[in-house]
Protein backbone atom coordinates (compact mmCIF):
# COMPACT_ATOMS: atom_id res chain seq x y z
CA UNK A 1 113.70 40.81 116.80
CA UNK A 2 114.95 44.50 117.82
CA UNK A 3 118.46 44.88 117.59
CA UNK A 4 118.97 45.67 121.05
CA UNK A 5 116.76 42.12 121.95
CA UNK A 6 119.70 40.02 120.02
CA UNK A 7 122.63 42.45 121.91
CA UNK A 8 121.31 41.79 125.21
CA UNK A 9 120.60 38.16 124.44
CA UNK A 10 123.88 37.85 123.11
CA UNK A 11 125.62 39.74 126.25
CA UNK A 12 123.48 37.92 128.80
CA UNK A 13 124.91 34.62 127.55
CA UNK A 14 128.42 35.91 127.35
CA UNK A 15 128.26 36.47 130.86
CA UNK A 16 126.33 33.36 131.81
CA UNK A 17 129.31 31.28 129.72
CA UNK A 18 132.20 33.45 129.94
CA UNK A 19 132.00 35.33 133.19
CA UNK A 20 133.76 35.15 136.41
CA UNK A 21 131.63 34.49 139.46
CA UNK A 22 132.37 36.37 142.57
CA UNK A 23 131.07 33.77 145.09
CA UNK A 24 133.07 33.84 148.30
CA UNK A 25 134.69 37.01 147.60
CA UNK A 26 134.08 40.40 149.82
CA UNK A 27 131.13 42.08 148.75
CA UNK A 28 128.92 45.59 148.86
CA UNK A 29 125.76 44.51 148.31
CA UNK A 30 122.93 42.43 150.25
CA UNK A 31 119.58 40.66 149.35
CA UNK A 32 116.72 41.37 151.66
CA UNK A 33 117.18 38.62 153.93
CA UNK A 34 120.48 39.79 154.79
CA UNK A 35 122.43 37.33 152.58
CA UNK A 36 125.59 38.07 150.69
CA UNK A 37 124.44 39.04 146.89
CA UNK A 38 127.19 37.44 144.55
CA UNK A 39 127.35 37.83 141.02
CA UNK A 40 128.53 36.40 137.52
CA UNK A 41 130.60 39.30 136.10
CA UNK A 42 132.13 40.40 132.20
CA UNK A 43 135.26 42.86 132.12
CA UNK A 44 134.68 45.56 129.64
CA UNK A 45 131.63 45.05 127.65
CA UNK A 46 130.47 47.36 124.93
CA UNK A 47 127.50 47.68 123.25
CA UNK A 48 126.78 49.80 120.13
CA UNK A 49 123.08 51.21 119.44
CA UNK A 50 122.63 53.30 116.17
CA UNK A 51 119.31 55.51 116.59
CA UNK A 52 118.86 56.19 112.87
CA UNK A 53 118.47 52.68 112.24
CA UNK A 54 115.51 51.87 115.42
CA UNK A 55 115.11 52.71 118.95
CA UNK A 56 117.05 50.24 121.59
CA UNK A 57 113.88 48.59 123.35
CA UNK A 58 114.07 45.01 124.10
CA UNK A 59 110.85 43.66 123.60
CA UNK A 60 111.93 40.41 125.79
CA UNK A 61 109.83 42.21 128.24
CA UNK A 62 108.65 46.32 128.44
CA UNK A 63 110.54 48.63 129.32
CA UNK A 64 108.77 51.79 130.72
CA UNK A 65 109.93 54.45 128.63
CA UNK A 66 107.65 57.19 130.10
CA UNK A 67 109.22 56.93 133.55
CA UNK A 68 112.83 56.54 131.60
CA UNK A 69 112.83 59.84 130.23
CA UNK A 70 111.32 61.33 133.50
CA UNK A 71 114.28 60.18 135.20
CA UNK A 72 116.59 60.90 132.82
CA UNK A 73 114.79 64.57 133.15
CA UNK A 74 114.94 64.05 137.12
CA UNK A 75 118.85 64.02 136.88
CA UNK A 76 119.71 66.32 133.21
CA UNK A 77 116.82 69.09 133.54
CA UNK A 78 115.44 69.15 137.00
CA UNK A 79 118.48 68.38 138.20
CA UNK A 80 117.30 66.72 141.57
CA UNK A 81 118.80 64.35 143.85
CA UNK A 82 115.57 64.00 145.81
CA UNK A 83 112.80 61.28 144.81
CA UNK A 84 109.98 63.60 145.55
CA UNK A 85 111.11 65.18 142.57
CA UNK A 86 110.44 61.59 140.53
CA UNK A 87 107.25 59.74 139.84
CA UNK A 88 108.74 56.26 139.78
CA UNK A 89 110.27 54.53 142.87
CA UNK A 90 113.24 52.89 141.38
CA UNK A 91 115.37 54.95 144.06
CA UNK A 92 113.43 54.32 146.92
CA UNK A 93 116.08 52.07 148.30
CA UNK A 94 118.46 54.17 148.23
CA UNK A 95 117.12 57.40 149.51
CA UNK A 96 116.68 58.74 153.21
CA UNK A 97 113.83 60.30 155.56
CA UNK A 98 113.63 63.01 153.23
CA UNK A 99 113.93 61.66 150.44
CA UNK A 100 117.24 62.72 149.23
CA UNK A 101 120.04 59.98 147.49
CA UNK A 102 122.49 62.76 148.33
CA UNK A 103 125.06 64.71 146.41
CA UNK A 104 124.54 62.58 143.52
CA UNK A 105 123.46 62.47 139.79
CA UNK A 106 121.18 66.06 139.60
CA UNK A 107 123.07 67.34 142.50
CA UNK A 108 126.58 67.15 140.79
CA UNK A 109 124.55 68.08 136.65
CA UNK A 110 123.20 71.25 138.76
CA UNK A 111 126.72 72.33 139.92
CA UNK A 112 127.62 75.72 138.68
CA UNK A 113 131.30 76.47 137.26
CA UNK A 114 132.70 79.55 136.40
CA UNK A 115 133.58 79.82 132.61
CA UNK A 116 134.91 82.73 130.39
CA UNK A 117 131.63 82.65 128.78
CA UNK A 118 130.08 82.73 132.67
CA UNK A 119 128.52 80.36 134.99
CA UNK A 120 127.13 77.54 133.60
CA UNK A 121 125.99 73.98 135.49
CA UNK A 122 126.62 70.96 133.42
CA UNK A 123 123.56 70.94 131.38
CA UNK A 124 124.12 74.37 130.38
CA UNK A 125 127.87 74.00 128.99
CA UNK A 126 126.89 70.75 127.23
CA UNK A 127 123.82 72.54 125.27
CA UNK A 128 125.81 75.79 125.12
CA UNK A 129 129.42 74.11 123.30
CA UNK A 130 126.88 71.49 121.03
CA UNK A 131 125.24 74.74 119.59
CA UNK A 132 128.06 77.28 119.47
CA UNK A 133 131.38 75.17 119.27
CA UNK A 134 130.09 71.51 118.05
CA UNK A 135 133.29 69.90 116.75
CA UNK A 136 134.44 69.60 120.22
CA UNK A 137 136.19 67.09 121.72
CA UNK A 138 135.49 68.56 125.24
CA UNK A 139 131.37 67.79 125.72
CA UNK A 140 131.41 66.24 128.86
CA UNK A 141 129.07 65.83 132.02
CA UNK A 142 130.52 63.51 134.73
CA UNK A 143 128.63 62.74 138.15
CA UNK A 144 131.44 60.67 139.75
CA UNK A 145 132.88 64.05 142.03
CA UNK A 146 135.12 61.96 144.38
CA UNK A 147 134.91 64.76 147.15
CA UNK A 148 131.34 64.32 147.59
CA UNK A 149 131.09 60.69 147.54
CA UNK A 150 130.75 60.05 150.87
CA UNK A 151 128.04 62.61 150.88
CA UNK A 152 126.16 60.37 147.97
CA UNK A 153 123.58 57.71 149.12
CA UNK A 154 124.86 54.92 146.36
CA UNK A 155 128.18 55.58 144.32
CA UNK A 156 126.98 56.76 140.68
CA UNK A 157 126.83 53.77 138.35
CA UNK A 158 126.25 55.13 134.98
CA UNK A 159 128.68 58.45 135.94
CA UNK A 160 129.81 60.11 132.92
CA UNK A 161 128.51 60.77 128.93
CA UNK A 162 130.56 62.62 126.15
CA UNK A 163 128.93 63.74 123.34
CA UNK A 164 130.53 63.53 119.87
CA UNK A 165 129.25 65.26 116.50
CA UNK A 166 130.07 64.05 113.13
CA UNK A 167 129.51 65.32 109.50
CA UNK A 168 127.86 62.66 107.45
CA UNK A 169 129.15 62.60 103.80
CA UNK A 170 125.84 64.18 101.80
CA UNK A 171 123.77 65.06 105.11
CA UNK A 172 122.61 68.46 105.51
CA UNK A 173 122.07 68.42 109.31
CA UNK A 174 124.88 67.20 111.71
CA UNK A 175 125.03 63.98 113.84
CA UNK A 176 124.85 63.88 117.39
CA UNK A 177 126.75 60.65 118.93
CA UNK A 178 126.90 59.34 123.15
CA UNK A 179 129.44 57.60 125.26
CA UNK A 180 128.13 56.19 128.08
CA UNK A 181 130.53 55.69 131.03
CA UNK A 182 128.74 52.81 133.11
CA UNK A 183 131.13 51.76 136.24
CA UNK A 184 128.98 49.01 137.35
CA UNK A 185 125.42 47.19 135.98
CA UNK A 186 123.10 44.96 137.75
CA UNK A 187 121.89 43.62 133.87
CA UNK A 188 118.41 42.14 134.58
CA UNK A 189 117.40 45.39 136.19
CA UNK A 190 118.99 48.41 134.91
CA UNK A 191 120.73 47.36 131.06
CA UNK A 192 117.66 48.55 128.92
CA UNK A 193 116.28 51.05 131.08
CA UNK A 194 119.63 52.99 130.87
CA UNK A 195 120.25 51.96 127.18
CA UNK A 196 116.77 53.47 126.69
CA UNK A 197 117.14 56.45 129.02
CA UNK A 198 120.33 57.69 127.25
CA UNK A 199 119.12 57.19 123.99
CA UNK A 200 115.84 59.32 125.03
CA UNK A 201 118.57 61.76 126.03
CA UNK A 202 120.58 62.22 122.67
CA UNK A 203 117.14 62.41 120.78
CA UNK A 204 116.14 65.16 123.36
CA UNK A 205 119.50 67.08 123.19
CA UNK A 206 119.88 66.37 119.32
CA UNK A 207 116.46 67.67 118.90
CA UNK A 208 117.19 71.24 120.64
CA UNK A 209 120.58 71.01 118.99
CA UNK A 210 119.06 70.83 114.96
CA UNK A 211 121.08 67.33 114.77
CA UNK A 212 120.02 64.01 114.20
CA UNK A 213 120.37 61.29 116.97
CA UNK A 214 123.25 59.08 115.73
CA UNK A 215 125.19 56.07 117.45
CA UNK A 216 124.86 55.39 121.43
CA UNK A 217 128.13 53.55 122.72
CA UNK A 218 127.38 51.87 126.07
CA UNK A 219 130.50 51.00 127.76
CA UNK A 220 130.22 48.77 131.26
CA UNK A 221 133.05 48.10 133.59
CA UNK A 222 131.68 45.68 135.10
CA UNK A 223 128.74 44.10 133.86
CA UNK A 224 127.28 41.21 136.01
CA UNK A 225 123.97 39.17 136.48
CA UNK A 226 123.23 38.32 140.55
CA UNK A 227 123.41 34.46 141.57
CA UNK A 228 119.51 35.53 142.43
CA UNK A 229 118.71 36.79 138.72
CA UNK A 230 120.57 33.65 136.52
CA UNK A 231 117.74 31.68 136.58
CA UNK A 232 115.17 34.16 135.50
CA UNK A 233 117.86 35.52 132.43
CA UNK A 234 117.66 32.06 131.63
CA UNK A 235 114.16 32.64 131.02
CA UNK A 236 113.72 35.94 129.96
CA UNK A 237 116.72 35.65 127.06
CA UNK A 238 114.37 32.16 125.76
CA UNK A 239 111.20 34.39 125.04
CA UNK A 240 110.16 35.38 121.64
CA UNK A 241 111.04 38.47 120.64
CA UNK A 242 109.61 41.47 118.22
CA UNK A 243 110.10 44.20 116.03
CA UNK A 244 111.65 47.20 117.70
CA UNK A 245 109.00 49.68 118.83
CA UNK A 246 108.47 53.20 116.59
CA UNK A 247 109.99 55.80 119.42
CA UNK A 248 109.68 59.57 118.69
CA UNK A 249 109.58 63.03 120.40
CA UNK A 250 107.00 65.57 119.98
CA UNK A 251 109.04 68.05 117.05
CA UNK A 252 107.73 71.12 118.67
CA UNK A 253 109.89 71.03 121.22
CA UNK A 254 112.78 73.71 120.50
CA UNK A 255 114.00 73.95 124.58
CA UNK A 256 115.59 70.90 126.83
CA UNK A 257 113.80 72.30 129.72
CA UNK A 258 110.59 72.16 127.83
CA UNK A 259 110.68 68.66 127.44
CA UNK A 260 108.08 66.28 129.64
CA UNK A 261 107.35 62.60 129.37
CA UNK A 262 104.00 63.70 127.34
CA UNK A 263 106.44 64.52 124.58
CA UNK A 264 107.71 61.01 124.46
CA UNK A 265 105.67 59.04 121.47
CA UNK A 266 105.53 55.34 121.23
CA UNK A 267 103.90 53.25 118.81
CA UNK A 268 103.78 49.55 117.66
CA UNK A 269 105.91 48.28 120.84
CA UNK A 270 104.95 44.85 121.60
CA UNK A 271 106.58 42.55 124.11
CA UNK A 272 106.78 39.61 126.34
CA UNK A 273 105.18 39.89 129.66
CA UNK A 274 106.56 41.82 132.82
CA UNK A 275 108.76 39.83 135.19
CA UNK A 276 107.51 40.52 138.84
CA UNK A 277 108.70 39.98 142.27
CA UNK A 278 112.16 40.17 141.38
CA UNK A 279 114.95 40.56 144.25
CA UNK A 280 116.87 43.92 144.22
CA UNK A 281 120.55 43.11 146.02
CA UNK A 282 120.85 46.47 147.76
């Protein structure tokens, strides 16, 4: 099996055994039919991914890694808050008449600051420190901009990422390492398509950095399954499982805002089939 399948089997029955249900209890979100969308819930979880050793697909099921990095590339490079922008529909839900979620995720990555070095958004100060003062302990983006959440369509889940470098003993290029700041996770429908999407991220930004893609640290305040979704994690986490797929970039790509999903490469990723018809608690 991948190692992300046996971390997300291992998490999913953490929470199915060890979690806190929040049945009864005031809550945000609603299923379709206008019903109250409880969930099973794990404090603190933290998973560990380490890109030198294989990509972090589960192969329990696909993951679309195409339409991963083009929303990954939606929010870090295009830096759009508007689904017209996208070519998946995984924020239809959450977006209005004209398509916009809002001052969130691009919105907040496209916000210019002044700096001593000049105005940079984000993006820029992240690939401008990585290539000019790597060692720092300051690489930062963070989309959770508490004046402007009311002005956001949905609260941003996965909200902030640090980037870390390191000097391997013996290696003659540096390492590029994540933190991923998740406030909340719905895990049947959004653990491995962020795992994947960040990690697509730190190869991209490694890449136009000259570093190698190290270690991706997912942490999750709150990491639940809905009361809708237990069954069918009962299901999914039963399914065999497969070597993790061969995930690469296209090398010629020197410039972030070069990149496009055709530079994403996959090879040998085999997998259980898709789930369909599941209920999204909005």
């Amino acid at each position: 099996m991948s190692y992300a399948d046996q971390l997300f089997i291992q998490m999913c029955q953490d929470i199915l055994e060890n979690g806190t249900s929040t049945e009864g209890e005031k809550v945000r979100p609603k299923w379709e039919d206008g019903a109250s969308a409880y969930t099973i819930k794990r404090f603190g979880v933290v998973n560990r991914y380490d890109l030198r050793k294989e990509f972090p697909a589960i192969t329990l099921r696909r993951t679309a890694l195409k339409n991963c990095m083009d929303e990954i590339l939606w929010i870090y490079q295009r830096k759009s808050s508007n689904i017209c922008d996208l070519n998946s529909h995984v924020w239809d839900e959450w977006a209005d008449e004209t398509g916009s979620i809002g001052k969130a995720y691009g919105y907040q990555i496209g916000v210019k600051s002044q700096y001593k070095e000049g105005m940079m958004d984000q993006m820029d100060r992240v690939l401008y420190d990585l290539k000019t003062n790597p060692f720092s302990r300051r690489i930062i983006t963070n989309t959770y901009v508490h004046a402007d959440l009311s002005e956001m369509r949905l609260y941003p889940c996965a909200y902030s990422v640090t980037y870390n470098v390191t000097q391997e003993k013996g290696a003659d290029r540096l390492t590029l390492n994540m933190v991923l700041h998740q406030r909340s996770q719905d895990i049947l429908m959004a653990n491995n398509w962020n795992v994947c999407q960040y990690a697509i991220l730190l190869m991209m930004v490694a890449q136009v950095c000259d570093m190698v893609p190290g270690e991706l640290l997912h942490v999750i305040a709150d990491a639940h399954i809905y009361d809708r979704h237990v069954e069918i994690i009962r299901e999914l986490i039963k399914r065999p499982v497969y070597p993790a797929p061969k995930v690469e970039l296209n090398p010629e790509v020197r410039d972030f805002y070069a990149f496009t999903p055709a530079d994403l490469m996959v090879e040998n990723y085999e997998t259980g089939p898709q789930l369909k018809n599941i209920p999204i608690a909005i």
